[in-house]
C-alpha atoms as a PDB file:
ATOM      1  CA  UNK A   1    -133.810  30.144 -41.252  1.00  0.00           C
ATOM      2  CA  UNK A   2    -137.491  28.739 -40.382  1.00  0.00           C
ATOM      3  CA  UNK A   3    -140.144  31.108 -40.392  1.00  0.00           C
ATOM      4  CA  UNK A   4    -140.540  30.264 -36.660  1.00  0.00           C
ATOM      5  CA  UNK A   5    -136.840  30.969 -36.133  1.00  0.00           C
ATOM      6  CA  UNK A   6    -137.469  33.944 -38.490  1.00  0.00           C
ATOM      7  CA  UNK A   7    -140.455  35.240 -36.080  1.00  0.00           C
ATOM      8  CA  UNK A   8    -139.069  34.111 -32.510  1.00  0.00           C
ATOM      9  CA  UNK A   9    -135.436  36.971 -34.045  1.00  0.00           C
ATOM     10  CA  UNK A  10    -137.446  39.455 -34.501  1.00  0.00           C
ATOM     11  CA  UNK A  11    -139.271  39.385 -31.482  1.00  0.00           C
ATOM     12  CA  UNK A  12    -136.249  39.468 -29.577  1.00  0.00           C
ATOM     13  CA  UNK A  13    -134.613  42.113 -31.690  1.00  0.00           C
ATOM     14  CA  UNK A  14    -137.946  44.122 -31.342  1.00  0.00           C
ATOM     15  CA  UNK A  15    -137.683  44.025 -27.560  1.00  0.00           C
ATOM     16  CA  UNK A  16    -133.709  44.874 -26.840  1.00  0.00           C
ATOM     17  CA  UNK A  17    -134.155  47.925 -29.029  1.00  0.00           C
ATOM     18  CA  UNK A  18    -136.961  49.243 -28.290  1.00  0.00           C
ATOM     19  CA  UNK A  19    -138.554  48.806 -31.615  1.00  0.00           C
ATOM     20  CA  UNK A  20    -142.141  48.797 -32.740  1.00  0.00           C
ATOM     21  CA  UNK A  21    -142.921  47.287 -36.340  1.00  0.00           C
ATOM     22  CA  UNK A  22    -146.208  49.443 -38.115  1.00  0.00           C
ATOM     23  CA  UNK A  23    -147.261  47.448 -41.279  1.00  0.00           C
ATOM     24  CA  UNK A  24    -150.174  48.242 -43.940  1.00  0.00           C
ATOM     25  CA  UNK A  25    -153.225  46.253 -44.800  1.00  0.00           C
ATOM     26  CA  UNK A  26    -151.217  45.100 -48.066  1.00  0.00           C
ATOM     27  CA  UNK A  27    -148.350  43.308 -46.464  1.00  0.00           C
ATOM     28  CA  UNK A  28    -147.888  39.839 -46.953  1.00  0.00           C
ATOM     29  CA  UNK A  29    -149.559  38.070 -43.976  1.00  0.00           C
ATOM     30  CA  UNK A  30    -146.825  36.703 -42.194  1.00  0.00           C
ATOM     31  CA  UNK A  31    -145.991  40.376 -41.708  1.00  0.00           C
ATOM     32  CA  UNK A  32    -149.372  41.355 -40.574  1.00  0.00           C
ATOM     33  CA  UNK A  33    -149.156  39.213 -37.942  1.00  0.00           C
ATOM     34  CA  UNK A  34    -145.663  39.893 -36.635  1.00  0.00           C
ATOM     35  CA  UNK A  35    -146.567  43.846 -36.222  1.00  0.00           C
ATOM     36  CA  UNK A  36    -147.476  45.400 -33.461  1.00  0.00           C
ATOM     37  CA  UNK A  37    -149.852  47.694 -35.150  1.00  0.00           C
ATOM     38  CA  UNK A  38    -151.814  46.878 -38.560  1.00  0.00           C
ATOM     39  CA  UNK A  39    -153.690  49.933 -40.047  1.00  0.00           C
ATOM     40  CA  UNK A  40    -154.058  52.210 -43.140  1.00  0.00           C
ATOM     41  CA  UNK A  41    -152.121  55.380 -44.232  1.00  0.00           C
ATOM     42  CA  UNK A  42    -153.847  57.509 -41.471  1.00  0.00           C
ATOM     43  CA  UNK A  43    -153.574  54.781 -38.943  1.00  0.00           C
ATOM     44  CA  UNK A  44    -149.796  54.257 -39.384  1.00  0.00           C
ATOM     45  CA  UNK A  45    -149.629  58.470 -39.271  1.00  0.00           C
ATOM     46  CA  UNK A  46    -151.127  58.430 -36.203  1.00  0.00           C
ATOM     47  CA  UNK A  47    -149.203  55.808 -34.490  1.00  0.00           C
ATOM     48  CA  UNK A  48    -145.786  57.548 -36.015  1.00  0.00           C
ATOM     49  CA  UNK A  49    -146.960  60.519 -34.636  1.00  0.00           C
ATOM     50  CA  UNK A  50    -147.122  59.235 -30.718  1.00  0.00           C
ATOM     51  CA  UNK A  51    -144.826  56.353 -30.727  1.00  0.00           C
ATOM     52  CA  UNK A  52    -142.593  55.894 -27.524  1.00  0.00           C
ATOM     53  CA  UNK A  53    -140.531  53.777 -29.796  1.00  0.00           C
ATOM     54  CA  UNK A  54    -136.865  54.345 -30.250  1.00  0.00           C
ATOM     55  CA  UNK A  55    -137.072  52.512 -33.837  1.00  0.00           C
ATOM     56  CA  UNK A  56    -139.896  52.772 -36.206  1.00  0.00           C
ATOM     57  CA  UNK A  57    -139.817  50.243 -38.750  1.00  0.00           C
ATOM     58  CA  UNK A  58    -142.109  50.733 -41.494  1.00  0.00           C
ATOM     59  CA  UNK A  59    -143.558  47.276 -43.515  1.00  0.00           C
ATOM     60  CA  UNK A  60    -145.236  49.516 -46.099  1.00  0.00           C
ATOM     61  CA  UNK A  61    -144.151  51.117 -48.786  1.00  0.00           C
ATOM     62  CA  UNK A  62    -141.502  54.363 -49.177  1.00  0.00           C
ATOM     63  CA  UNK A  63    -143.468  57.318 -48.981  1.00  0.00           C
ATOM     64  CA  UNK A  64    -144.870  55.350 -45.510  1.00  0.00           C
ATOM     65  CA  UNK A  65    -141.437  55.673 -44.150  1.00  0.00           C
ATOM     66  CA  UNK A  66    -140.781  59.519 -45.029  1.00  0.00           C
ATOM     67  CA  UNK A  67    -144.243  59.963 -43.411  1.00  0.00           C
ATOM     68  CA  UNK A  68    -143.355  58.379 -40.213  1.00  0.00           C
ATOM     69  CA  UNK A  69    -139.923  59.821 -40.018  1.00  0.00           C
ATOM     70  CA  UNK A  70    -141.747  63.476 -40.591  1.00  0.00           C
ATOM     71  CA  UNK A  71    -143.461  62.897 -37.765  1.00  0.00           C
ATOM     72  CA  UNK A  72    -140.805  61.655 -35.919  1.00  0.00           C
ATOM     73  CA  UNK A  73    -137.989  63.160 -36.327  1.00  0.00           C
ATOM     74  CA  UNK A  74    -136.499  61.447 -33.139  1.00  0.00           C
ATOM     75  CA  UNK A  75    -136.659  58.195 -33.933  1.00  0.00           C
ATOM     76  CA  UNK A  76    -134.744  56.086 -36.473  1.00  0.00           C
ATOM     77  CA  UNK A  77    -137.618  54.691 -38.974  1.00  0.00           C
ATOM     78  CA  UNK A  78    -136.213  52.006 -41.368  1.00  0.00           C
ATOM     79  CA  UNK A  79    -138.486  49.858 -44.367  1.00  0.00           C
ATOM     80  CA  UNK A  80    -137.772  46.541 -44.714  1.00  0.00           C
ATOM     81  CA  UNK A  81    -136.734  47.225 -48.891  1.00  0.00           C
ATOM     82  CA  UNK A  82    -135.997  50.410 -49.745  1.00  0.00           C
ATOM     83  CA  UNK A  83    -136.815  49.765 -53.225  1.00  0.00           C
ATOM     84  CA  UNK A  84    -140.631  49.275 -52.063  1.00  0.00           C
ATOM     85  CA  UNK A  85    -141.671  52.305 -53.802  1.00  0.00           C
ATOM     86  CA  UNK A  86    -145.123  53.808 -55.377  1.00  0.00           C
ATOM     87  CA  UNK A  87    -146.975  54.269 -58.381  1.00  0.00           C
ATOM     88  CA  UNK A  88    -148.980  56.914 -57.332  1.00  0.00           C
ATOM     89  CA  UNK A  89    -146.130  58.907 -55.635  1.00  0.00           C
ATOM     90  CA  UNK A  90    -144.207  58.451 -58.796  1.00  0.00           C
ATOM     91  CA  UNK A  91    -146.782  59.687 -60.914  1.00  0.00           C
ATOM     92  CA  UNK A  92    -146.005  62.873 -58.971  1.00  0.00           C
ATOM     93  CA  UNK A  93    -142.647  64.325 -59.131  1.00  0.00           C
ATOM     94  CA  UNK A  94    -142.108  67.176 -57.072  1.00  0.00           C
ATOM     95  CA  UNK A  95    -140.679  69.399 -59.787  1.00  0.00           C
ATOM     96  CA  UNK A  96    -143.528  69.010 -62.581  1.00  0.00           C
ATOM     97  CA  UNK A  97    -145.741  68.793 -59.265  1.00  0.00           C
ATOM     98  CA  UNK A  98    -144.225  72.270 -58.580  1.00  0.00           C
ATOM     99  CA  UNK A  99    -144.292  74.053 -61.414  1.00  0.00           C
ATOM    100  CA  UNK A 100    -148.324  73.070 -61.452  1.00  0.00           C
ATOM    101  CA  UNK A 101    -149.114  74.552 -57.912  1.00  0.00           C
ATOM    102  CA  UNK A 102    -147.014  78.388 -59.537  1.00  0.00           C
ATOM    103  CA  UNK A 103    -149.345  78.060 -62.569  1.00  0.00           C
ATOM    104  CA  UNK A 104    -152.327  78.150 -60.045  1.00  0.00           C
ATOM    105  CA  UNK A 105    -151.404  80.200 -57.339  1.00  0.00           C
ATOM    106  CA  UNK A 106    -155.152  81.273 -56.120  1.00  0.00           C
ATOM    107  CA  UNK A 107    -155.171  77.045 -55.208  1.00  0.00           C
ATOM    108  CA  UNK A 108    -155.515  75.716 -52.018  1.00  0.00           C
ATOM    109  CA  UNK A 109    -153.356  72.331 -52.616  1.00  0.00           C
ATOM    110  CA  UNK A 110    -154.190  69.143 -51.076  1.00  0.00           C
ATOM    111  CA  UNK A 111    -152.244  66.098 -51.741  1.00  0.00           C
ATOM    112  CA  UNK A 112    -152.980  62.297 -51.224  1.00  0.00           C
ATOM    113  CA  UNK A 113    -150.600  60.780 -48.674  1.00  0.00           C
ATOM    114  CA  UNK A 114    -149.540  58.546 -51.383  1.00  0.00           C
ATOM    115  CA  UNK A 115    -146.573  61.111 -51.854  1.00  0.00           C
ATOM    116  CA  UNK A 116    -143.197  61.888 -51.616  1.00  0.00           C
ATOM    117  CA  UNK A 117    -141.909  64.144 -48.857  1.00  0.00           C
ATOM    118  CA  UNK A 118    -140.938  67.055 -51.463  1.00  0.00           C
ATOM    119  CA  UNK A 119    -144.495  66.757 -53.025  1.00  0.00           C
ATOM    120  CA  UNK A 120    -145.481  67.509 -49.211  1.00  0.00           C
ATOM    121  CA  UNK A 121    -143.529  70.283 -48.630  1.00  0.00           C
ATOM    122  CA  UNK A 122    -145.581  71.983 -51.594  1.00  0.00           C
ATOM    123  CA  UNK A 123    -149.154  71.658 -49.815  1.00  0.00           C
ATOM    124  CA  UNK A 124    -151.279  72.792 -47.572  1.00  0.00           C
ATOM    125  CA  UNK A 125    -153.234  69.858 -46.628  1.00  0.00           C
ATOM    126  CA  UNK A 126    -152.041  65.969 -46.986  1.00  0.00           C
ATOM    127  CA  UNK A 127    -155.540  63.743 -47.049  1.00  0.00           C
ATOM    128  CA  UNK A 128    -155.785  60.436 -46.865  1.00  0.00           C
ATOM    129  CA  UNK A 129    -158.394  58.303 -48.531  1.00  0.00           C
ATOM    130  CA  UNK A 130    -160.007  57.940 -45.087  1.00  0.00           C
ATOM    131  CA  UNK A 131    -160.507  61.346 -44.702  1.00  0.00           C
ATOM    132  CA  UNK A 132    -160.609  63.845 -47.581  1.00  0.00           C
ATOM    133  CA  UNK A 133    -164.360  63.999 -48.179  1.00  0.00           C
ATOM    134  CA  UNK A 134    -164.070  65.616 -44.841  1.00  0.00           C
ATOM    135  CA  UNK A 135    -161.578  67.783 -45.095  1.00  0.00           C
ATOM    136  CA  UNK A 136    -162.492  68.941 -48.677  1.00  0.00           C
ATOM    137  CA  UNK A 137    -165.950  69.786 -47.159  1.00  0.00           C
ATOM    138  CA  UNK A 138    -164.228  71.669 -44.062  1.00  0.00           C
ATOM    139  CA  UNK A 139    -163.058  74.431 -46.793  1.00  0.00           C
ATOM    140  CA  UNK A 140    -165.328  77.057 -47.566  1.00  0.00           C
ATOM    141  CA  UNK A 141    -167.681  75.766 -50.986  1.00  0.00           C
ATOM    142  CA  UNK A 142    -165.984  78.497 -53.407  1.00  0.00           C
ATOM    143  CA  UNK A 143    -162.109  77.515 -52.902  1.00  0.00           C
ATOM    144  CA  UNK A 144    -160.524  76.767 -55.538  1.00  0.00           C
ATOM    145  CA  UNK A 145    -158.827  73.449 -54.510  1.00  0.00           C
ATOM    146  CA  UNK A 146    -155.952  71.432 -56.756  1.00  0.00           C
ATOM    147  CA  UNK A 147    -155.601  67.477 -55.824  1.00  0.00           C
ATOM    148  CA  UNK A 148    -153.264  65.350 -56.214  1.00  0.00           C
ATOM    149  CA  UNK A 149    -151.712  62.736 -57.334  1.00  0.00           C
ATOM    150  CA  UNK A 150    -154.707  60.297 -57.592  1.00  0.00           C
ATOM    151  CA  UNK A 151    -157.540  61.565 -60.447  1.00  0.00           C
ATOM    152  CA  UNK A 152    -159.762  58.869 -59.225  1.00  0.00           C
ATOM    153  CA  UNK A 153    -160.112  59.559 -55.561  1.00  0.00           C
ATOM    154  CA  UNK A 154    -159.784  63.475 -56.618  1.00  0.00           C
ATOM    155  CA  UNK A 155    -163.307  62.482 -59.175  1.00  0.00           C
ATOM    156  CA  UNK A 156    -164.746  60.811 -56.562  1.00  0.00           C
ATOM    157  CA  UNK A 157    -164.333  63.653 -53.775  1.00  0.00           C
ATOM    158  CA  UNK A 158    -165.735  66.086 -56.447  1.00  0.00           C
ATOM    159  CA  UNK A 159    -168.528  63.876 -56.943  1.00  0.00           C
ATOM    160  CA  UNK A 160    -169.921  63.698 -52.995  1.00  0.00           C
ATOM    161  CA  UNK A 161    -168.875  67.110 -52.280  1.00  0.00           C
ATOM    162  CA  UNK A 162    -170.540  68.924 -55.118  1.00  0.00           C
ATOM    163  CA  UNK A 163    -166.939  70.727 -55.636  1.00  0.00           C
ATOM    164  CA  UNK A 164    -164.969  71.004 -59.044  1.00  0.00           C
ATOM    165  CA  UNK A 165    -161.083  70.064 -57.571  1.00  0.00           C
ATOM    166  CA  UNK A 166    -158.726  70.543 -60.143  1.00  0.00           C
ATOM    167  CA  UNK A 167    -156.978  67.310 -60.648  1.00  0.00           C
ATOM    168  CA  UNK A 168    -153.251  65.696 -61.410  1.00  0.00           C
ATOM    169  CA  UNK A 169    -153.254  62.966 -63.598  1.00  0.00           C
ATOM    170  CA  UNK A 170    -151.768  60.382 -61.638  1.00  0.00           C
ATOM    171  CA  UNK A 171    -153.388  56.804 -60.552  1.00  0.00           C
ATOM    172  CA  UNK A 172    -152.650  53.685 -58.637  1.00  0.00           C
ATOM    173  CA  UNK A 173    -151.132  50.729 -60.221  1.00  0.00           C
ATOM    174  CA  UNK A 174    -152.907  48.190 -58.994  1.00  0.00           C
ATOM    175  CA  UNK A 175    -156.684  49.971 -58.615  1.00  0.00           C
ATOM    176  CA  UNK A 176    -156.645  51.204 -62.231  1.00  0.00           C
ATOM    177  CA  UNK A 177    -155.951  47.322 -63.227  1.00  0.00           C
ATOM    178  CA  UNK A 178    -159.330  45.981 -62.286  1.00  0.00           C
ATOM    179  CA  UNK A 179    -161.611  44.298 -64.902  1.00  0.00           C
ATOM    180  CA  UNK A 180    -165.101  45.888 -64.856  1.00  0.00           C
ATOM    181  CA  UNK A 181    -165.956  42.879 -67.209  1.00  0.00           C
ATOM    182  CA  UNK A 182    -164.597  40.441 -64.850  1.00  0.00           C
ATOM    183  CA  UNK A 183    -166.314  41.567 -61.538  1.00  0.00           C
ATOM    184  CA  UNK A 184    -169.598  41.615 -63.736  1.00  0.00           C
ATOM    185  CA  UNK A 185    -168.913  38.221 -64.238  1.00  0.00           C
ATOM    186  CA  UNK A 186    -167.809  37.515 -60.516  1.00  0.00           C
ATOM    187  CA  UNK A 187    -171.554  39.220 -59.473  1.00  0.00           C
ATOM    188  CA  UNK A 188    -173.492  36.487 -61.559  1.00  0.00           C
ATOM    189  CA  UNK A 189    -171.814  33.755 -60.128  1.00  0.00           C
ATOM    190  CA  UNK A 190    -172.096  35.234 -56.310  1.00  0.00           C
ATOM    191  CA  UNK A 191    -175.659  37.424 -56.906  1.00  0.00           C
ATOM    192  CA  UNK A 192    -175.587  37.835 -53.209  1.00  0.00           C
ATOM    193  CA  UNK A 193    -172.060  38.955 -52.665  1.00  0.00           C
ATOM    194  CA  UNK A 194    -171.803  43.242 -52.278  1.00  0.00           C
ATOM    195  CA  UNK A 195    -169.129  44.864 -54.106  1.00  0.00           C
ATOM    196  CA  UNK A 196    -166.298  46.670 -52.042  1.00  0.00           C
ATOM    197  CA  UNK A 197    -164.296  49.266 -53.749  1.00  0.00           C
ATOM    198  CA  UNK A 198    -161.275  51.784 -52.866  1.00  0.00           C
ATOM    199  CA  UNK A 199    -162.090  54.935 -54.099  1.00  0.00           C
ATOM    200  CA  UNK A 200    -158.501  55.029 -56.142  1.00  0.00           C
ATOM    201  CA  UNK A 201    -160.780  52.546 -58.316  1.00  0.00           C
ATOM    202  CA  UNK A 202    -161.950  54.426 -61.771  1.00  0.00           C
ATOM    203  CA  UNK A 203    -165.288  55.972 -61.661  1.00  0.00           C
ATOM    204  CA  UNK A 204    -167.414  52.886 -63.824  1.00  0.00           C
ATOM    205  CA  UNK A 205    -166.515  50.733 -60.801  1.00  0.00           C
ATOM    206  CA  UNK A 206    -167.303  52.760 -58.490  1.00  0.00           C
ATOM    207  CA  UNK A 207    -170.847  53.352 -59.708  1.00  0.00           C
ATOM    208  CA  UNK A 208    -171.625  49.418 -59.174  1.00  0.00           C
ATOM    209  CA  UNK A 209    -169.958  49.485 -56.207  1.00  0.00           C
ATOM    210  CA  UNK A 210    -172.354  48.245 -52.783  1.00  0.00           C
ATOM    211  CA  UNK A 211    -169.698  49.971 -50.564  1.00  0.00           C
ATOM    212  CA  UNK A 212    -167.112  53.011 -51.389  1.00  0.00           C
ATOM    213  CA  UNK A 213    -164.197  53.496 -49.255  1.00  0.00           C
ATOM    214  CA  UNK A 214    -160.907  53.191 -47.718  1.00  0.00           C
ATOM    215  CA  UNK A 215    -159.008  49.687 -46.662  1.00  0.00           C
ATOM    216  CA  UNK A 216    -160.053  50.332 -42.967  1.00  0.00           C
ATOM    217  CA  UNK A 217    -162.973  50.987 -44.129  1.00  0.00           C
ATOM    218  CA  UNK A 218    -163.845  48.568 -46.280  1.00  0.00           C
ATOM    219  CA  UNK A 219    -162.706  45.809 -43.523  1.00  0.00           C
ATOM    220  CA  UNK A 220    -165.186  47.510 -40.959  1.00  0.00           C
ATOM    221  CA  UNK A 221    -168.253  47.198 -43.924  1.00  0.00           C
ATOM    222  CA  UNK A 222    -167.433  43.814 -44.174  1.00  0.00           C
ATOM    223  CA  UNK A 223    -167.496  43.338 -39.994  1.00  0.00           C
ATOM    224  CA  UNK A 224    -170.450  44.811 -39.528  1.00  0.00           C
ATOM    225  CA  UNK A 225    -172.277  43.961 -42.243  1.00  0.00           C
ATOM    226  CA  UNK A 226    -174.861  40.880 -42.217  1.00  0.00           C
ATOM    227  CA  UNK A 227    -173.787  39.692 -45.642  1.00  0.00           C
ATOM    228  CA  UNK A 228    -171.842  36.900 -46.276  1.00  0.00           C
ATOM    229  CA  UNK A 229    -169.884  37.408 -49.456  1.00  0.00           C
ATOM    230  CA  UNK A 230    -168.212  39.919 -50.838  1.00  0.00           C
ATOM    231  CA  UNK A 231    -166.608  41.009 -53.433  1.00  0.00           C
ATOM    232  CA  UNK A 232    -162.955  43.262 -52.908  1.00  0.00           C
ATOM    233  CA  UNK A 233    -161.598  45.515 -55.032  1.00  0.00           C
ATOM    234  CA  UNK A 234    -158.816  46.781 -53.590  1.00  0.00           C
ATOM    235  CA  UNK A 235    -154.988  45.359 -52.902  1.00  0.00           C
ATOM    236  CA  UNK A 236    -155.424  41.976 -52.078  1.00  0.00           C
ATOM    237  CA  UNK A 237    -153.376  41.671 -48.584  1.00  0.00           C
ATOM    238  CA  UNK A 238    -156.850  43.561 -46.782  1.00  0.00           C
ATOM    239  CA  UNK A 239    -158.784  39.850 -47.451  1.00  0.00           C
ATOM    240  CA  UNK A 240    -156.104  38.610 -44.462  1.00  0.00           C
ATOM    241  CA  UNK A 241    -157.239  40.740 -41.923  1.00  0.00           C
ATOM    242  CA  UNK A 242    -160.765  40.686 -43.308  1.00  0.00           C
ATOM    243  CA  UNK A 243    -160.919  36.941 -42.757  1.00  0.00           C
ATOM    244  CA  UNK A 244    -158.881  36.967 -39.185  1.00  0.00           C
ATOM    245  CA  UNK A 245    -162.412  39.371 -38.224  1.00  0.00           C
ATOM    246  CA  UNK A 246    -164.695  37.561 -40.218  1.00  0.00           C
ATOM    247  CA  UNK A 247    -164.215  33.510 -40.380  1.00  0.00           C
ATOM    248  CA  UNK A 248    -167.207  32.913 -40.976  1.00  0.00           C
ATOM    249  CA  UNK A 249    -168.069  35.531 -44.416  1.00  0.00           C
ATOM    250  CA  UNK A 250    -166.645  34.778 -47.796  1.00  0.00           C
ATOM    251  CA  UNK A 251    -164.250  37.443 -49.682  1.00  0.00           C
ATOM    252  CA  UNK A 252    -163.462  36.988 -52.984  1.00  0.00           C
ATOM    253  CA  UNK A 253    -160.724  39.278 -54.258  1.00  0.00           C
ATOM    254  CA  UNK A 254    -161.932  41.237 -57.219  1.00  0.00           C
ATOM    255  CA  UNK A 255    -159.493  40.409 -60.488  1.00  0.00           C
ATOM    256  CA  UNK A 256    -157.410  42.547 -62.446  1.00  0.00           C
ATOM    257  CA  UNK A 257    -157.107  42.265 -66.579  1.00  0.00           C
ATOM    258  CA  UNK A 258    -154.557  40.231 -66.430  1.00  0.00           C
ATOM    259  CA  UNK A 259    -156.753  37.144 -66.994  1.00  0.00           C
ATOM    260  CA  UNK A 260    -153.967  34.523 -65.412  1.00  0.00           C
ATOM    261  CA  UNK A 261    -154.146  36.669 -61.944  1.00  0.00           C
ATOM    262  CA  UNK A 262    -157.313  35.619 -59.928  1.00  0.00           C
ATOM    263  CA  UNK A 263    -156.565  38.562 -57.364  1.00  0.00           C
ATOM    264  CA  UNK A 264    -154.919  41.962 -57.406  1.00  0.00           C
ATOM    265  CA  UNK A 265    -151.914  42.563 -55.591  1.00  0.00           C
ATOM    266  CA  UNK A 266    -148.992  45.617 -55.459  1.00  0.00           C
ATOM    267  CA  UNK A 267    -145.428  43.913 -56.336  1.00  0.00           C
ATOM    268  CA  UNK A 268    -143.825  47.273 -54.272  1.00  0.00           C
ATOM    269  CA  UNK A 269    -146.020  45.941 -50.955  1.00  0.00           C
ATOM    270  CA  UNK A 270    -144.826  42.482 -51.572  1.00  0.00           C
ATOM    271  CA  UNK A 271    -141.375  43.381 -51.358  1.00  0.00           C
ATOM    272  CA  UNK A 272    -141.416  43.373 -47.849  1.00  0.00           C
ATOM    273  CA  UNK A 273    -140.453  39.640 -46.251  1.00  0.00           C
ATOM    274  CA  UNK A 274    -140.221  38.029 -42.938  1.00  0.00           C
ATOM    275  CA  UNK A 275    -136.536  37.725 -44.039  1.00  0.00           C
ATOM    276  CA  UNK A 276    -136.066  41.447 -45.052  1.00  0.00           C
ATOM    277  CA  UNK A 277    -137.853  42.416 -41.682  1.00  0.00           C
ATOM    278  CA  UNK A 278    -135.663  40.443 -39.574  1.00  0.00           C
ATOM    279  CA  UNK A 279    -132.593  41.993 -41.694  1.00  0.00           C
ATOM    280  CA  UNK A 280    -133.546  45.202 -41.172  1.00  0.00           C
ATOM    281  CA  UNK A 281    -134.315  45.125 -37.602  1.00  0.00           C
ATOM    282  CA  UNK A 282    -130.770  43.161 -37.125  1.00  0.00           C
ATOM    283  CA  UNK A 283    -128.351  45.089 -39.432  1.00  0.00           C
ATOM    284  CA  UNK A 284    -130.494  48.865 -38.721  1.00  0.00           C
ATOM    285  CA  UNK A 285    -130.976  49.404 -42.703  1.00  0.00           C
ATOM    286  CA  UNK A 286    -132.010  50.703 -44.934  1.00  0.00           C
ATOM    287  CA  UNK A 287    -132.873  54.196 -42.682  1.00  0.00           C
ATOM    288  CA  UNK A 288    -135.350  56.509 -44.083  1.00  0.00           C
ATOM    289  CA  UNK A 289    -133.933  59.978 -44.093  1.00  0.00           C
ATOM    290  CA  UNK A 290    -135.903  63.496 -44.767  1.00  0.00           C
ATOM    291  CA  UNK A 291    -133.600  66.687 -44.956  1.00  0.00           C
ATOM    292  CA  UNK A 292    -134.648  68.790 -42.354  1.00  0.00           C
ATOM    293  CA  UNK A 293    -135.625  72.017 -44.911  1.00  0.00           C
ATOM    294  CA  UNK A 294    -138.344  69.776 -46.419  1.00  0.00           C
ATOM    295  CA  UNK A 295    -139.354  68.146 -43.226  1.00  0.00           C
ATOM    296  CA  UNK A 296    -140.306  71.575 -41.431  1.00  0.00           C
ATOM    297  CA  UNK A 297    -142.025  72.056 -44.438  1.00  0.00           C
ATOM    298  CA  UNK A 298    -144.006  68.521 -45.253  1.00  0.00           C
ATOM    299  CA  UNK A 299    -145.142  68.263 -41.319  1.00  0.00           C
ATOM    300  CA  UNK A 300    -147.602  71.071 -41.600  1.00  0.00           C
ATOM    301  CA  UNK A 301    -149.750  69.713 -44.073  1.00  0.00           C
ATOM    302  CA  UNK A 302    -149.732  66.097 -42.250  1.00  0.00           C
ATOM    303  CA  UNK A 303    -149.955  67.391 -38.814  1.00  0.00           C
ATOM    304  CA  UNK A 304    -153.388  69.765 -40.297  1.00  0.00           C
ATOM    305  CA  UNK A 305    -154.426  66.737 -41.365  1.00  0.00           C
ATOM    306  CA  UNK A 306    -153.890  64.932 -38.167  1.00  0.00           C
ATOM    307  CA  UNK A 307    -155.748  67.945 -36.251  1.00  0.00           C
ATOM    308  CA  UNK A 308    -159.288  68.287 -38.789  1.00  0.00           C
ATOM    309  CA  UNK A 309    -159.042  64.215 -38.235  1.00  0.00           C
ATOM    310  CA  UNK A 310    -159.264  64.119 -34.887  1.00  0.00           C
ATOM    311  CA  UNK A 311    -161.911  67.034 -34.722  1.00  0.00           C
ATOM    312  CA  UNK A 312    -163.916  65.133 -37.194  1.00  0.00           C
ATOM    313  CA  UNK A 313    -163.585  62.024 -34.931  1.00  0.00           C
ATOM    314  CA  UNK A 314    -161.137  60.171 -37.998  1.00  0.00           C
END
């Protein structure tokens, strides 16, 4: 099937049932453009969260789905590959994740979204990289605090808030790949291009970074900013919707070791097709399922987080 034919399905399918497609900034950009709703971790929360939808379908990655299907418990959420999983949330297993929180039981625990449900059910506060520096800095200064999974973001929170976290060892893929020595190389040859970083990036990056912050945003830097080049350093797919706003700026995508790869991308986001999405909107599969013990217990943290976001204007 064309990718016209492909689109013009999936339209169709969309409308008889009643379907609305949410897709992250790291989908491929056929994808991107097909959704109904393009956005970052908290973004796609928040849409989850008031969707008149009778289908959710999730072009993200696994966690994504359990998120949305927390929040909705109603509706049928599916992900175009179930197999679209996570670094980060793997990095994390609930039971090792577990036994961490007993041996600290004086912690507050807040956990990146980048989880899996059970990991959820075991805090008190989900974050996203959009908004922990605000919610770590709506706790009172002298509580003790464990984050997790990602050790970079966690440093980087403790850094601008002046706190001392305790941190799980766990990164991102495809952010702990970046070559400091190649973006040094990448600033000589564009001296007028700023740096744009994810804070999941390790800490030597983010010192030389112009701009610090999460894909939404580093896509509304870029917008308002007068520059005109810069340099990303984050999952590639962002550079779509940062050009679709932008036409006229230059983005170059920041490069990982990996000296053959000219741009960083996450092989789990890239799962998702136009072909899978169409064959999961079609065929209703794969369904993203929570058991409802650990759902009653991973919507608290999300839903706080939803609440101090929206106080804080998020």
């Amino acid at each position: 099937m064309t990718k016209e034919k492909l689109i013009e399905q999936i339209n169709v399918l969309k409308k008889n049932k009643n379907a609305i497609i949410l897709a992250h900034y790291y989908q491929e950009s056929d994808i991107q453009d097909i959704a109904d709703f393009v956005g970052d971790s908290l973004a796609l929360a928040q849409w989850a969260a008031k969707t008149t939808a009778d289908i959710i379908v999730l072009c993200g990655v696994h966690f994504m789905g359990e998120t949305a299907k927390i929040l909705s418990p109603d509706k049928r959420v599916f992900i175009p590959d179930m197999k679209a999983g996570c670094s980060l949330a793997e990095s994390c297993p609930a039971d090792e994740f577990g036994a961490f929180v007993h041996a600290h039981p004086d912690h507050t625990v807040i956990s990146y979204v980048n989880t899996t449900a059970a990991v959820k059910a075991l805090t008190d506060i989900v974050v996203t990289s959009t908004n922990a520096k605000v919610i770590v800095e709506s706790l009172p200064e002298d509580e003790k605090i464990i984050f997790g999974p990602d050790k970079n973001l966690g440093d980087y929170i403790n850094k601008l808030t002046g706190r001392d976290m305790l941190l799980w060892d766990g990164v991102c893929h495809v952010h702990e790949q970046f070559s400091l020595e190649r973006i040094l190389e990448l600033k000589k040859e564009y001296p007028s291009a700023l740096l744009l970083a994810h804070p999941e990036c390790p800490g030597y990056l983010l010192q030389i970074a112009d701009h610090v912050g999460s894909t939404s945003s580093i896509l509304k830097f870029a917008t308002q900013s007068d520059n005109r080049q810069f340099i990303v350093a984050t999952e590639a797919g962002i550079l779509h919707q940062m050009q679709r706003e932008n036409p006229d700026k230059e983005f170059i995508p920041a490069p990982p070791e990996d000296s053959t790869c000219a741009c960083n991308e996450c092989f789990y986001m890239k799962m998702n097709t136009l072909e899978k999405l169409y064959l999961c909107l079609k065929n209703e599969r794969p369904e993203i399922f929570v058991d409802e013990e650990t759902r009653i217990k991973a919507v608290k943290p999300i839903e706080r987080m939803l609440e101090l976001s929206s106080k804080h204007g998020l």
